[in-house]
Protein backbone atom coordinates (compact mmCIF):
# COMPACT_ATOMS: atom_id res chain seq x y z
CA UNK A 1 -20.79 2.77 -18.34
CA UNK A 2 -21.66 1.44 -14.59
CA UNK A 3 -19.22 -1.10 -14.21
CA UNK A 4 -16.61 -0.94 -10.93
CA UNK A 5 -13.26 -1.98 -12.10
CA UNK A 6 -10.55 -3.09 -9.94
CA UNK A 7 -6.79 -3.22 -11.13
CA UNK A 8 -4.28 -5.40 -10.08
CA UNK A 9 -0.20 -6.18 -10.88
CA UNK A 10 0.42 -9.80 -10.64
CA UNK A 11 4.12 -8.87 -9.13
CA UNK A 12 2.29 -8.69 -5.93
CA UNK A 13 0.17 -11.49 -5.99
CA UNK A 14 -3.17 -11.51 -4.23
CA UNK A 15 -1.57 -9.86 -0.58
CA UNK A 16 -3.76 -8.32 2.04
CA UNK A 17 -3.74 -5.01 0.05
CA UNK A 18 -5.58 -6.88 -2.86
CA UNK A 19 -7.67 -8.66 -0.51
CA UNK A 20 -8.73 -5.26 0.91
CA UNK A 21 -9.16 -3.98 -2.55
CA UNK A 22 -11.62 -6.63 -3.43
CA UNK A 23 -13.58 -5.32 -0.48
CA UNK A 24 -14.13 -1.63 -1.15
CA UNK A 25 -14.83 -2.64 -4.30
CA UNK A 26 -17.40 -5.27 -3.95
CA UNK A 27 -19.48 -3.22 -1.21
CA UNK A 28 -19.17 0.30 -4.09
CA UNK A 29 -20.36 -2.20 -6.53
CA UNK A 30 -23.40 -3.58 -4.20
CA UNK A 31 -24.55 -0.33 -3.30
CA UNK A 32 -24.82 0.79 -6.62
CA UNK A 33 -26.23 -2.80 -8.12
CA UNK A 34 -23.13 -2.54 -10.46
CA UNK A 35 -21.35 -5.29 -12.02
CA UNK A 36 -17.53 -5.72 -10.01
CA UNK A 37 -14.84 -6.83 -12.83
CA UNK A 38 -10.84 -7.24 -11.91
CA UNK A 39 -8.02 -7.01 -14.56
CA UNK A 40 -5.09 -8.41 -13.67
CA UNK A 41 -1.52 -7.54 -15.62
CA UNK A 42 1.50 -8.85 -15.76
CA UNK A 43 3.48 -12.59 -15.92
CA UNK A 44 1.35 -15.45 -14.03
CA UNK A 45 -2.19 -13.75 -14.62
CA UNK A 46 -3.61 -16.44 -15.70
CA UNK A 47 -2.70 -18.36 -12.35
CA UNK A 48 -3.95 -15.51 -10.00
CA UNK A 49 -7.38 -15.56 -12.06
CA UNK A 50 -8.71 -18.68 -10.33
CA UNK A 51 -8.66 -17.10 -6.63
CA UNK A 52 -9.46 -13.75 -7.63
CA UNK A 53 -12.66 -14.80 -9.46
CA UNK A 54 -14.25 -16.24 -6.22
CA UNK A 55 -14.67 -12.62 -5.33
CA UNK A 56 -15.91 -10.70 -8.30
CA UNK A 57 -17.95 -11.13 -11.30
CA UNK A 58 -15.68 -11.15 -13.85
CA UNK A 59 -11.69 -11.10 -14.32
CA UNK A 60 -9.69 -9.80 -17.20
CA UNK A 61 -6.48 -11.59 -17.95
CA UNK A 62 -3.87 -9.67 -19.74
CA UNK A 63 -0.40 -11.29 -19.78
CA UNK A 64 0.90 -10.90 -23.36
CA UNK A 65 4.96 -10.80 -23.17
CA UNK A 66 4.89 -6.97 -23.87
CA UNK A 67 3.50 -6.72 -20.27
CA UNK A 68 4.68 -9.79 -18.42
CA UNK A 69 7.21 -7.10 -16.12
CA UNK A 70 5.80 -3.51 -15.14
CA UNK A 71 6.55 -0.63 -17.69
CA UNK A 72 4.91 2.13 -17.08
CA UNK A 73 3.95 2.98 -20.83
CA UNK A 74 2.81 -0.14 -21.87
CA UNK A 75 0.67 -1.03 -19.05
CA UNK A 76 -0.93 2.57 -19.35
CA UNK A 77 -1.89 1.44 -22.91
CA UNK A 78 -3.52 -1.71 -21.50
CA UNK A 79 -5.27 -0.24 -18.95
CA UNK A 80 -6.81 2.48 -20.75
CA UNK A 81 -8.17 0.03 -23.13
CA UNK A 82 -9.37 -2.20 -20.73
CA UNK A 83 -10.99 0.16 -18.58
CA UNK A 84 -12.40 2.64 -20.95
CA UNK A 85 -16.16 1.63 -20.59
CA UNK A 86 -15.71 1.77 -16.38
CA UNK A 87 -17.33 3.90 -13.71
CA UNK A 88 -15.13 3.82 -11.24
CA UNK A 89 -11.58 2.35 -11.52
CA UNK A 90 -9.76 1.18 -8.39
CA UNK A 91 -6.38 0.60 -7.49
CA UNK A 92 -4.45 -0.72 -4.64
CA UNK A 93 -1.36 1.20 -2.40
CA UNK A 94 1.34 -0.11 -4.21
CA UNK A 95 3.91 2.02 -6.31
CA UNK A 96 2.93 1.03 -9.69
CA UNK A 97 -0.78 1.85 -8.94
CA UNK A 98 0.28 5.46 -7.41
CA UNK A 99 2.39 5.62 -10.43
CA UNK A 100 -0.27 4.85 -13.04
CA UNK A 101 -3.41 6.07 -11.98
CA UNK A 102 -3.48 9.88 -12.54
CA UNK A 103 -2.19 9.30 -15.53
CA UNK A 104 -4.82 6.79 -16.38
CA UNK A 105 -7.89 9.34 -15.35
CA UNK A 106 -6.14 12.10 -17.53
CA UNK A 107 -5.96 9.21 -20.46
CA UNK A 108 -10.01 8.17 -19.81
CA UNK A 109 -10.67 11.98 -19.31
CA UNK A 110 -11.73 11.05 -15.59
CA UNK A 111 -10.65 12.31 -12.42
CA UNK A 112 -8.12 10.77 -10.30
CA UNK A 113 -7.71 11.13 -6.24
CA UNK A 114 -4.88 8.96 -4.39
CA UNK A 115 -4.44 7.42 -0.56
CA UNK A 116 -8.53 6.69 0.09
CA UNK A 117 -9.40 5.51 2.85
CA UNK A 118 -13.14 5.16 2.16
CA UNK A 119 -15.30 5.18 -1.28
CA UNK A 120 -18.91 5.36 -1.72
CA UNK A 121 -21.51 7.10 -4.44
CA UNK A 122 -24.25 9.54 -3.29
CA UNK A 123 -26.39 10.73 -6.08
CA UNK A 124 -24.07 9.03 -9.13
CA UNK A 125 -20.80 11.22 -7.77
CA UNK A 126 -18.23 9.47 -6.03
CA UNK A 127 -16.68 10.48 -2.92
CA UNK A 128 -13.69 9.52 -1.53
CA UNK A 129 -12.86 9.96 1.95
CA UNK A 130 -8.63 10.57 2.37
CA UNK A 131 -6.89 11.90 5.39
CA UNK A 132 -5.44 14.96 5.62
CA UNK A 133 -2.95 17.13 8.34
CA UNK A 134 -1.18 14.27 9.02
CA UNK A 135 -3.69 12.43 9.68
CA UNK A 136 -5.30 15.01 11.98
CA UNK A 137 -9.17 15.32 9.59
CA UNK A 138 -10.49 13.69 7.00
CA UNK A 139 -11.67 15.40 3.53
CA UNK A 140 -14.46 14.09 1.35
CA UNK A 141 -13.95 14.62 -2.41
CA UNK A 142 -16.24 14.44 -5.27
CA UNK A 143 -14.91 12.79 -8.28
CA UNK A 144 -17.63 14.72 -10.28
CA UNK A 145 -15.63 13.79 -14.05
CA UNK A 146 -16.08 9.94 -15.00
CA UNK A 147 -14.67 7.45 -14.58
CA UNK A 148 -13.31 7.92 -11.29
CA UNK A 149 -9.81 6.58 -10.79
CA UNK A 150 -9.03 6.18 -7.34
CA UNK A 151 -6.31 4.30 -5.53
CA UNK A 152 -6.74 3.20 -2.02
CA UNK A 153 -5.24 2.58 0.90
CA UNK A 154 -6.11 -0.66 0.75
CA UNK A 155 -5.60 -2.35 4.10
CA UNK A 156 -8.18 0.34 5.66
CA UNK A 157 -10.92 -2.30 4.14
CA UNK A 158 -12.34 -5.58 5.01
CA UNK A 159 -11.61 -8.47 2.61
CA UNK A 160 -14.83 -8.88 0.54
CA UNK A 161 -16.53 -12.88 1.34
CA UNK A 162 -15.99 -15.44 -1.04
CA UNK A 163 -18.89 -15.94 -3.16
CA UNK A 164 -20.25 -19.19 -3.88
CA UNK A 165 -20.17 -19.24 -7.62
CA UNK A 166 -16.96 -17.97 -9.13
CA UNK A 167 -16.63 -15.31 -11.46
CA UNK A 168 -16.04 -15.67 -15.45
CA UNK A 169 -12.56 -15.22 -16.32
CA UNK A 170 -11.52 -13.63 -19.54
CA UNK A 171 -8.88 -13.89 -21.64
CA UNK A 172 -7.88 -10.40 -23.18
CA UNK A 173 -5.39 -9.22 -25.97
CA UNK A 174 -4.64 -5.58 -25.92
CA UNK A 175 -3.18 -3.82 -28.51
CA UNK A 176 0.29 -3.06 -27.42
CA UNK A 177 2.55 -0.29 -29.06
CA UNK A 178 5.93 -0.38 -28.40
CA UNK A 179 7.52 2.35 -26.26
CA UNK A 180 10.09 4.29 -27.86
CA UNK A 181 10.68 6.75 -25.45
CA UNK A 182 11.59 5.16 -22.51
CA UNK A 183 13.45 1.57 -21.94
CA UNK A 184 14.25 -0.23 -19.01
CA UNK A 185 18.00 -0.91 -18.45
CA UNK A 186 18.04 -2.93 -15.81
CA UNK A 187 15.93 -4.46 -12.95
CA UNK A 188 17.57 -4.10 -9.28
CA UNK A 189 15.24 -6.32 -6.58
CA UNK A 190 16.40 -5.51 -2.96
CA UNK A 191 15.82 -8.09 -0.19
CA UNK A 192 12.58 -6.76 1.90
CA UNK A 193 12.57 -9.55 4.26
CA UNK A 194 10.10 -12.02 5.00
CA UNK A 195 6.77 -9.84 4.20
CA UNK A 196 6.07 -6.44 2.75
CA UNK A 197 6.10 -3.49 5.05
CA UNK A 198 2.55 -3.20 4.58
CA UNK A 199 1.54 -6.54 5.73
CA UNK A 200 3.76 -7.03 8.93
CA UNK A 201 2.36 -7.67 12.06
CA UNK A 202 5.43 -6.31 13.82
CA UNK A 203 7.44 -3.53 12.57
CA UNK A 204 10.95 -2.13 14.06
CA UNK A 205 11.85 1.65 13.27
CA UNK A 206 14.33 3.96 13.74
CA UNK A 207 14.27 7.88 13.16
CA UNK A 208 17.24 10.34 13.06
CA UNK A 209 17.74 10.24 16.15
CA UNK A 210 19.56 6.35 15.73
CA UNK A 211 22.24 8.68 14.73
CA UNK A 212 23.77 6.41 11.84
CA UNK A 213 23.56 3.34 9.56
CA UNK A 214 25.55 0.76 12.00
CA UNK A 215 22.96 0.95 14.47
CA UNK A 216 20.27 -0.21 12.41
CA UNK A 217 22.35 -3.12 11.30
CA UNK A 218 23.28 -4.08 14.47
CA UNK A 219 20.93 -2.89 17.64
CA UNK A 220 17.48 -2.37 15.47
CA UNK A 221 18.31 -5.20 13.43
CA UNK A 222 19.02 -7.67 16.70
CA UNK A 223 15.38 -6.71 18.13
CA UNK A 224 13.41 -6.80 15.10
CA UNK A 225 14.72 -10.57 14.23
CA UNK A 226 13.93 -11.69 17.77
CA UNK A 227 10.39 -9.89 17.58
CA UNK A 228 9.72 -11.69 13.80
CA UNK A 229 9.49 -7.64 12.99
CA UNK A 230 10.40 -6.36 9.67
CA UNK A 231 12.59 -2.87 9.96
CA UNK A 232 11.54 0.73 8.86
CA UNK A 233 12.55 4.35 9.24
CA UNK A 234 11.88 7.76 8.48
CA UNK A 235 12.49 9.67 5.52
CA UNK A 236 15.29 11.24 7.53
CA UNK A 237 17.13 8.22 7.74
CA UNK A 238 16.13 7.07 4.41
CA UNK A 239 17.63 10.56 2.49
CA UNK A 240 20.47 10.14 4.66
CA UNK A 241 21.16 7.22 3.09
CA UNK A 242 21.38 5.25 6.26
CA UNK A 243 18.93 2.62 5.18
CA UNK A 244 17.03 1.93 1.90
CA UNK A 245 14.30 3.91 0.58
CA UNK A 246 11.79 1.45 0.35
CA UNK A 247 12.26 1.40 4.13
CA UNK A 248 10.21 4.82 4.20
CA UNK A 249 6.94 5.23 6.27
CA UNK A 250 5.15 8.35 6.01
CA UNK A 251 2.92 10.78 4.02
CA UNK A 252 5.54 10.31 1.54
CA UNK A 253 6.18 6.54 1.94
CA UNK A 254 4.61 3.55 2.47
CA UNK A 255 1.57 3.48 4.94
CA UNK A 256 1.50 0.61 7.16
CA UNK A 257 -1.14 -0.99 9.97
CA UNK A 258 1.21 -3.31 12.21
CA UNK A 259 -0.58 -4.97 15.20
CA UNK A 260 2.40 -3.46 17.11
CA UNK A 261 4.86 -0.09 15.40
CA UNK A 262 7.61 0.03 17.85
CA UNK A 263 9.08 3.70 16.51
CA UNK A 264 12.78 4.17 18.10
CA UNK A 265 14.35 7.93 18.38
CA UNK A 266 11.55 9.03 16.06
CA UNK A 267 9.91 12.19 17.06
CA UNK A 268 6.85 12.13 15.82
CA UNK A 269 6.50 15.06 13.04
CA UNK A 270 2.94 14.84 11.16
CA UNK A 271 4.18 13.47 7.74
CA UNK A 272 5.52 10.64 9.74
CA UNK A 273 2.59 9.94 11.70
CA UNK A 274 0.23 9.73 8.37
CA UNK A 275 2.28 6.79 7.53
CA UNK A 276 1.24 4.93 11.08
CA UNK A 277 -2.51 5.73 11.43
CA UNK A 278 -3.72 2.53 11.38
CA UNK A 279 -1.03 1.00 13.97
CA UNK A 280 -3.05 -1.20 16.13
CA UNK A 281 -0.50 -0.33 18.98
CA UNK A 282 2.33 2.27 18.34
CA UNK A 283 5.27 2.14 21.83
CA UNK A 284 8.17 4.74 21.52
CA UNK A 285 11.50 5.61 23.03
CA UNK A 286 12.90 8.49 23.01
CA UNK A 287 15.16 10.82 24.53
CA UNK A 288 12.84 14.05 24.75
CA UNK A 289 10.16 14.17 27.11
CA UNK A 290 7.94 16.28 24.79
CA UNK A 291 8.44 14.32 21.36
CA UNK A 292 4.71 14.29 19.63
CA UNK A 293 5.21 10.89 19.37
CA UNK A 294 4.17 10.24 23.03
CA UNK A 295 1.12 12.15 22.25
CA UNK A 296 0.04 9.12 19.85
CA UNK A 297 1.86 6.17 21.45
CA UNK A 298 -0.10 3.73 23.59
CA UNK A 299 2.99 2.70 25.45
CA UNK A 300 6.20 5.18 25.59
CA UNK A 301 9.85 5.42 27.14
CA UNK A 302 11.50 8.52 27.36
CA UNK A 303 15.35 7.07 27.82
CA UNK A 304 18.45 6.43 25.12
CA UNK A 305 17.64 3.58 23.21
CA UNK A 306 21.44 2.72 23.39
CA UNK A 307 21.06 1.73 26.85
CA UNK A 308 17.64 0.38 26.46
CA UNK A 309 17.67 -1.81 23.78
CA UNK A 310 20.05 -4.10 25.13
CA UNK A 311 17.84 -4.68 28.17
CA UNK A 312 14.81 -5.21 26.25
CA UNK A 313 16.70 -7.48 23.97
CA UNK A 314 18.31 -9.77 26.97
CA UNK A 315 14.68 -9.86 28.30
CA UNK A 316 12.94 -11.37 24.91
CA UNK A 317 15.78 -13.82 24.99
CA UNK A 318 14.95 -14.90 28.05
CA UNK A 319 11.44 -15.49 27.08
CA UNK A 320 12.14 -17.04 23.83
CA UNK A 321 14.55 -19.70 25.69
């Protein structure tokens, strides 16, 4: 049992979080002269397997009807067959991994840890290296009870190289019960824009402070499409119900690493900040003078963003014209 194992949902396709995923797990599987296999679930594996298998040894393909759309049950099932022989088993940021993968060490009788941003072995245990205080230290954890399940943060790593001879890609059939307990009723897929949070370069958000949902229709909304920026928000706005919930960036959202995080009437608290660690450049306006956010901000405003925006909008206009 020395194989790394890398998971994968096909729903995503092969984004810059599986890219970075292909990374940590190549270098853990280098270092510890360790085969690197990748199973990919869900509808369209089969099509995915080609480009993944220029990075890793071998790929599993598991795409039987029963697991074509993510349910949690079912793709439990498959994964703890498929990885049941594995070292370590790695997932990537997304929902369905967070979802799935303490459930999946208690299943293998491993141990799980979420939100990694490093992995490496010393002496057969592997450590994971996760953030902690808001971002303010780092712990290292042993994951002392194999296999290790560990989902990452994945955009913290560098996409592995392309190898020159491609991996072998296998067909699998997994033995699929039904679930009984649970059924899906219906499938609801909101508009996110044109990327995921996670992978945009420019990023627009607004904190409690916006005071309401009309401004981020209209003000946030105006700036973000002439900046190409997708929009986000705190979990303030998001339980107010201002703006959607997979809007959230935090500890308790999504994490994101924008080359530029323009946060708008967001003060700054901790659980926020987790969330934009990894900002190449975060710029912030806000009204108080001693918001944490300036404290982290390479470029900050104290002023109403109701009389700001409008200038900084009339000025990209000019620019773009």
């Amino acid at each position: 049992m020395n194989d790394i194992v890398m998971c994968l949902f096909t729903s995503d396709g092969f984004d810059k979080s599986a890219q970075g995923l292909t990374g940590a797990a190549r270098r853990l599987a280098e270092q510890n002269g360790a085969q690197l296999r990748a199973i990919l679930l869900g509808a369209g594996a089969g099509e995915l397997a080609s480009e993944l298998a220029r990075f890793v040894d071998k790929v599993v393909v598991a795409e039987q009807p029963e697991i074509a759309e993510y349910s949690p049950e079912t793709c439990l099932n498959a994964l703890a067959q498929l990885t049941k022989d594995a070292r370590v088993v790695l997932l990537s940021n997304d929902s369905y991994s967070q979802e799935i993968a303490p459930r999946l060490a208690h299943r293998l009788h491993g141990s799980a840890v979420g939100d990694g941003v490093g992995v490496d072995m010393h002496n057969g245990v592997v450590r994971v290296t996760r953030q902690v205080y808001g971002g303010k230290a780092e712990a290292l954890i042993e994951l002392k009870r194999s296999p290790a399940v560990v989902w990452l943060r994945s955009r913290s790593f560098e996409p592995a190289l392309a190898r020159a001879v491609a991996g072998e890609i296998i067909p699998a059939a997994v033995d699929i019960k039904p679930d009984t307990r649970t059924r899906i009723v219906e499938r609801k897929r909101e508009d996110s824009g044109t990327a995921r949070l996670e992978d945009a370069r420019i990023i627009v958000a607004g904190g409690r402070g916006i005071g309401g949902p009309e401004p981020f229709s209209q003000e946030l909304q105006s700036l973000a499409d002439l900046l190409g920026a997708q929009m986000a928000a705190t979990r303030a706005a998001c339980d107010a119900g201002w703006v959607p919930a997979t809007w959230q960036v935090g500890q308790t959202g999504k994490k994101v690493a924008p080359e530029l995080y323009l946060a708008i009437a967001i003060s700054g608290a901790s659980q926020h900040l987790a969330g934009i660690s990894e900002a190449k450049n975060i710029a912030a306006i806000n009204t108080d003078a001693e918001a944490p956010i300036f404290k982290h901000c390479r470029f900050g405003v104290v002023a109403d963003y109701r009389k700001l925006l409008p200038l900084i909008r009339e000025r990209l206009g000019a620019l773009c014209t």
